[in-house]
C-alpha atoms as a PDB file:
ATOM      1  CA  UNK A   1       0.000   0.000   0.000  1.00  0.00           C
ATOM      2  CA  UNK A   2       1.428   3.487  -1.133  1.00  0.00           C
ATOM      3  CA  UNK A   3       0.237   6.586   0.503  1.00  0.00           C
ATOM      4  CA  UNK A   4      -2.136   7.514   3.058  1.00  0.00           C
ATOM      5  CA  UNK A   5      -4.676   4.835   4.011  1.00  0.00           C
ATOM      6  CA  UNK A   6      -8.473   5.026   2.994  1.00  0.00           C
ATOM      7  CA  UNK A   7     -10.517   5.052   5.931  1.00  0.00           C
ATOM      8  CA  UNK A   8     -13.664   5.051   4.568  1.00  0.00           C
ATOM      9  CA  UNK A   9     -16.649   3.076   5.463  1.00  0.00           C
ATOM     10  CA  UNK A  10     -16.409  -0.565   3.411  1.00  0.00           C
ATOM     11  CA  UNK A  11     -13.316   0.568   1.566  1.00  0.00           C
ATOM     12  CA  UNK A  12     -11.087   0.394   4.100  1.00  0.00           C
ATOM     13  CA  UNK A  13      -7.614   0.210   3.169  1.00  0.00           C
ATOM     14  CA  UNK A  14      -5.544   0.825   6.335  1.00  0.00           C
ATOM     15  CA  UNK A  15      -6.087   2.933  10.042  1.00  0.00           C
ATOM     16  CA  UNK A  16      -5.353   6.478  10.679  1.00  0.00           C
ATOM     17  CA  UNK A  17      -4.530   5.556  14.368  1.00  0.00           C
ATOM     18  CA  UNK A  18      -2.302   2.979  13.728  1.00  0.00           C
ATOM     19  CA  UNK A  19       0.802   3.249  11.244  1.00  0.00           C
ATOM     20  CA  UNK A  20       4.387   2.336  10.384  1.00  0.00           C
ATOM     21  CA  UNK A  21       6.015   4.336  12.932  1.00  0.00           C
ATOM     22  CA  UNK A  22       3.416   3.573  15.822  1.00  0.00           C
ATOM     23  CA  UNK A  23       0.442   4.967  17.210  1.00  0.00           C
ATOM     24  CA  UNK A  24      -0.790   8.745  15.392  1.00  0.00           C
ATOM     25  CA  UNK A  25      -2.051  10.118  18.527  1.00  0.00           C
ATOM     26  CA  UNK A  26      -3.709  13.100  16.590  1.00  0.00           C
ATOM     27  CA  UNK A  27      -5.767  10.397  14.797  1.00  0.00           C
ATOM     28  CA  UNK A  28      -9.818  11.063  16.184  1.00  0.00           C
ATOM     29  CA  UNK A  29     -10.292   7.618  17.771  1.00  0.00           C
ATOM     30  CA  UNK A  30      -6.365   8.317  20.107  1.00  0.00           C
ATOM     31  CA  UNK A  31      -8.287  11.990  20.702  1.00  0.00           C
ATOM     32  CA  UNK A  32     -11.353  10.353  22.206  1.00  0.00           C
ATOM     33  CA  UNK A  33      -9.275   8.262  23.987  1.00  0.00           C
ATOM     34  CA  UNK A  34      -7.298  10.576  25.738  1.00  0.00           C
ATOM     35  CA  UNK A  35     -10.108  13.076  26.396  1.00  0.00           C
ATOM     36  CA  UNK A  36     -11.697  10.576  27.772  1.00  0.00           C
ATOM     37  CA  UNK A  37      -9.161   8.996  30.268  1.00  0.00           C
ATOM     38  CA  UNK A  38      -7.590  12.093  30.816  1.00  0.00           C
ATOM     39  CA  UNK A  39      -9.602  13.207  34.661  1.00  0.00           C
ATOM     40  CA  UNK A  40      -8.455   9.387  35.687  1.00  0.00           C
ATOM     41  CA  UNK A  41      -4.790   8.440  34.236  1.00  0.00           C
ATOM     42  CA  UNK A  42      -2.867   9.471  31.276  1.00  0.00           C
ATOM     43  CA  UNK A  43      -1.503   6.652  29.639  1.00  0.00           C
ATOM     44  CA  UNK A  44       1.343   8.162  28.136  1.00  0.00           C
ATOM     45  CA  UNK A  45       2.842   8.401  31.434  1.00  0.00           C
ATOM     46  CA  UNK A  46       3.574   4.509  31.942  1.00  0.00           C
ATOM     47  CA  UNK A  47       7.337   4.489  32.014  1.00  0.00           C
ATOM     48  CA  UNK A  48       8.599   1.476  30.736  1.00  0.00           C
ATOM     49  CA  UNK A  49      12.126   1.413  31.100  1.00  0.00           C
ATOM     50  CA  UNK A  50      11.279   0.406  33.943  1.00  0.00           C
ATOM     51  CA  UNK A  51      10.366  -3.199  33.549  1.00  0.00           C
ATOM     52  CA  UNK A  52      11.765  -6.287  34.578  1.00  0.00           C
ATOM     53  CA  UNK A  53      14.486  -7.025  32.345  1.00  0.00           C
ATOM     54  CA  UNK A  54      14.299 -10.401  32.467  1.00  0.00           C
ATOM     55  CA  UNK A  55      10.747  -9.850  31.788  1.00  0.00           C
ATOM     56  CA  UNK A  56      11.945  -8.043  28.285  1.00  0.00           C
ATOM     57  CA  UNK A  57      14.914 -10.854  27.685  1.00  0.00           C
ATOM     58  CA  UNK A  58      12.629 -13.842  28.439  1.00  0.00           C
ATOM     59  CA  UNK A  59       9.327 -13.500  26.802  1.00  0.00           C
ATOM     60  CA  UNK A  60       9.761 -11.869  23.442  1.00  0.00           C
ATOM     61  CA  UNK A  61       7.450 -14.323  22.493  1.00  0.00           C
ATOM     62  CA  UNK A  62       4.971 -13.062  24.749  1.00  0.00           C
ATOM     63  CA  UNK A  63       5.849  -9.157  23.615  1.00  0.00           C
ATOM     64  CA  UNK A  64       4.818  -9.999  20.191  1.00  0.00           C
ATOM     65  CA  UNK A  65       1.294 -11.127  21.174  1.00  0.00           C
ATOM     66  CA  UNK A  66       0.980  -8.165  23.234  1.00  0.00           C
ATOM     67  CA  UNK A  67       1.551  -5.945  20.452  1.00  0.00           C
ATOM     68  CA  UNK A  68      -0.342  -7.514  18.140  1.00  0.00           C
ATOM     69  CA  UNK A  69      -3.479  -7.012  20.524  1.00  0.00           C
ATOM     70  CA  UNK A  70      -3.214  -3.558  21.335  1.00  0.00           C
ATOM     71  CA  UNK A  71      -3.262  -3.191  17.621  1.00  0.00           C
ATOM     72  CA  UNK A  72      -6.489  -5.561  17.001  1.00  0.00           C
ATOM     73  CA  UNK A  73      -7.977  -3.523  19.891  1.00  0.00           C
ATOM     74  CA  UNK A  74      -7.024   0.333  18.573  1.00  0.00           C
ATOM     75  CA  UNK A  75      -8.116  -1.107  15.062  1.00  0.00           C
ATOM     76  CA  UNK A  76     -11.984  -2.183  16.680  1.00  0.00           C
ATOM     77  CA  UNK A  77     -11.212   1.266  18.738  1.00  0.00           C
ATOM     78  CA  UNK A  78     -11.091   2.754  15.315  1.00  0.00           C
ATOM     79  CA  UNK A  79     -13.672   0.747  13.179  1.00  0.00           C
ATOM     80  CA  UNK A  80     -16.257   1.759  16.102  1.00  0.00           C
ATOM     81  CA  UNK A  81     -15.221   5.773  16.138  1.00  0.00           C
ATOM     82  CA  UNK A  82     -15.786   5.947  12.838  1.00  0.00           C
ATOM     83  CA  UNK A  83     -19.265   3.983  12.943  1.00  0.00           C
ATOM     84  CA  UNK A  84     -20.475   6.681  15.381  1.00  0.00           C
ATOM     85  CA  UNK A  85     -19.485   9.305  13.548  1.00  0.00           C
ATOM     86  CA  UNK A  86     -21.716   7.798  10.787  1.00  0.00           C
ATOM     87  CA  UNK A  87     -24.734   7.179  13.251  1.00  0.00           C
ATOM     88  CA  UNK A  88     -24.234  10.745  14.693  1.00  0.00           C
ATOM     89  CA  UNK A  89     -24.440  12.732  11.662  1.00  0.00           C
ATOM     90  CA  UNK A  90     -27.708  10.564  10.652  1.00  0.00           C
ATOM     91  CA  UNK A  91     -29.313  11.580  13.828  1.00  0.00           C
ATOM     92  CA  UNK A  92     -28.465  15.198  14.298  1.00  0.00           C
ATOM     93  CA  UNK A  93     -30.239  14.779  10.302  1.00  0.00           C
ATOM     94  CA  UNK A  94     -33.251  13.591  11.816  1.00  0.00           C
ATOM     95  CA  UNK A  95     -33.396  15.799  14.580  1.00  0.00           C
ATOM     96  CA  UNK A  96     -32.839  18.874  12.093  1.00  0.00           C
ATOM     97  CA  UNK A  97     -35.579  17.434   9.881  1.00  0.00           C
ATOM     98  CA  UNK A  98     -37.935  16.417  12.703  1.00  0.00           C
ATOM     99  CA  UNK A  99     -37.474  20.362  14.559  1.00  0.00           C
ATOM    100  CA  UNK A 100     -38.838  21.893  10.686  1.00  0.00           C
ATOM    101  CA  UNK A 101     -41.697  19.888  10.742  1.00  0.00           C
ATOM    102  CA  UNK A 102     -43.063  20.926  13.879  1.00  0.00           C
END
């Protein structure tokens, strides 16, 4: 895939929030997400240099799966923003339409 990823509803080519250099925090879906954890933790602030090394050494294996969940889940994370968005502009549409008729 060359260039910047279609994102759009059944032709879905790639994620904004997830790309070759890691996660694109400005992407919508990482903006929800931040906005909405941000009165309880901030997960940018998880420091981990400061694991086990051992833990790092000894279960690459382990790593790998880990990674490749957090990117299934901000892929859902993703596929869901984006089918909200959808839903929400169809019912502000209805409640434009259904405020005229009255």
């Amino acid at each position: 895939m060359s260039g910047k990823p279609t994102i759009a509803h059944g032709k879905r080519t790639g994620f904004a929030t997830l790309s070759k250099g890691g996660l694109n925090f400005d992407s919508f879906p990482m903006r929800l997400f931040t906005k909405g954890n941000a009165k309880h933790w901030n997960p940018a602030d998880i420091d981990f240099t400061q694991e086990s090394p051992g833990h790092r050494r000894d279960d690459r294996c382990r790593a790998v799966v880990d990674v490749q969940l957090g990117c299934q889940f901000m892929a859902g994370e993703e596929s869901v923003t984006q089918d909200l968005q959808r839903s929400s502009r169809r019912w502000r549409r209805r409640a434009g339409s259904a405020t005229r008729c009255t």
